[in-house]
N, C-alpha and C. Protein backbone atom coordinates (compact mmCIF):
# COMPACT_ATOMS: atom_id res chain seq x y z
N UNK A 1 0.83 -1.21 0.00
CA UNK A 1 0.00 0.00 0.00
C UNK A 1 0.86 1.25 0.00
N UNK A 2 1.14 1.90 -1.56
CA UNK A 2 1.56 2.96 -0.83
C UNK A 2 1.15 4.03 -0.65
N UNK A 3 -0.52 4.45 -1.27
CA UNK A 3 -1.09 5.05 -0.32
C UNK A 3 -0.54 6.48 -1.12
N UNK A 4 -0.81 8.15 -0.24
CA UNK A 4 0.20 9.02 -0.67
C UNK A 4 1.30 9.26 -1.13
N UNK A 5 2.09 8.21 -1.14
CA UNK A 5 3.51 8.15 -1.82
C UNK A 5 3.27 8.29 -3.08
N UNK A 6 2.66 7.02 -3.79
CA UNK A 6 1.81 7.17 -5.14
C UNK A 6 1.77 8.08 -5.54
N UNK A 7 0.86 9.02 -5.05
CA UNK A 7 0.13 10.33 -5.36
C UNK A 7 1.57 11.24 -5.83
N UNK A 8 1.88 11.50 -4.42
CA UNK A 8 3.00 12.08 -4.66
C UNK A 8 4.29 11.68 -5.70
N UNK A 9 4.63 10.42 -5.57
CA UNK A 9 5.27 10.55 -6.90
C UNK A 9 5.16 10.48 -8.30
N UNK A 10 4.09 9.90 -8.38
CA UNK A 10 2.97 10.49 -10.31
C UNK A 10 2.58 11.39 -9.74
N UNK A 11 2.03 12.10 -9.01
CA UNK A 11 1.00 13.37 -8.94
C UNK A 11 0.26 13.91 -10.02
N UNK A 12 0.08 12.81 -10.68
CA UNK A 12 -0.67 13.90 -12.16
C UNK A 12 -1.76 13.12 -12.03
N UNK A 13 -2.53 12.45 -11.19
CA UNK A 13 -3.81 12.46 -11.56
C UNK A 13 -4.38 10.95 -12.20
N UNK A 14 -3.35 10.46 -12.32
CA UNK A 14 -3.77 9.46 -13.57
C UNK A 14 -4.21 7.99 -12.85
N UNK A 15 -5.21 6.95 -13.88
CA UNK A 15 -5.99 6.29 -13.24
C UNK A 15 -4.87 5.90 -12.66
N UNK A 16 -3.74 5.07 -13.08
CA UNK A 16 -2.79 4.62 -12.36
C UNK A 16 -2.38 4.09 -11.02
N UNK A 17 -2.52 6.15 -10.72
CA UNK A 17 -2.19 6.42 -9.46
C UNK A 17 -3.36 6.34 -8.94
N UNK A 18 -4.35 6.11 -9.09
CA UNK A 18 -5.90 6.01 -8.34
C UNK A 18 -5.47 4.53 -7.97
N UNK A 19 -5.44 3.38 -8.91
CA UNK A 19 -5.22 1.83 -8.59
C UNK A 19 -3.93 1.63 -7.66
N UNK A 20 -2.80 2.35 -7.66
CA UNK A 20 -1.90 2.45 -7.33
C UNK A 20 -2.04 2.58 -5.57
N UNK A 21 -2.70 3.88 -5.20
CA UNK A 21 -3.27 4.39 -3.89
C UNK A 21 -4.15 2.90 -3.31
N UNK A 22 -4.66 2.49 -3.88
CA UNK A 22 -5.57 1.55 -3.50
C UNK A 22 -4.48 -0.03 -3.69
């Protein structure tokens, strides 16, 4: 889980980082 890390390191938004966070 990494949660904000994710976010923070794509920070652009992308589904990615949505599946990624989760």
């Amino acid at each position: 889980n990494t949660g904000g890390v994710g976010k923070i390191i794509f920070g652009h938004g992308t589904k990615l980082t949505i599946h990624a966070s989760k």
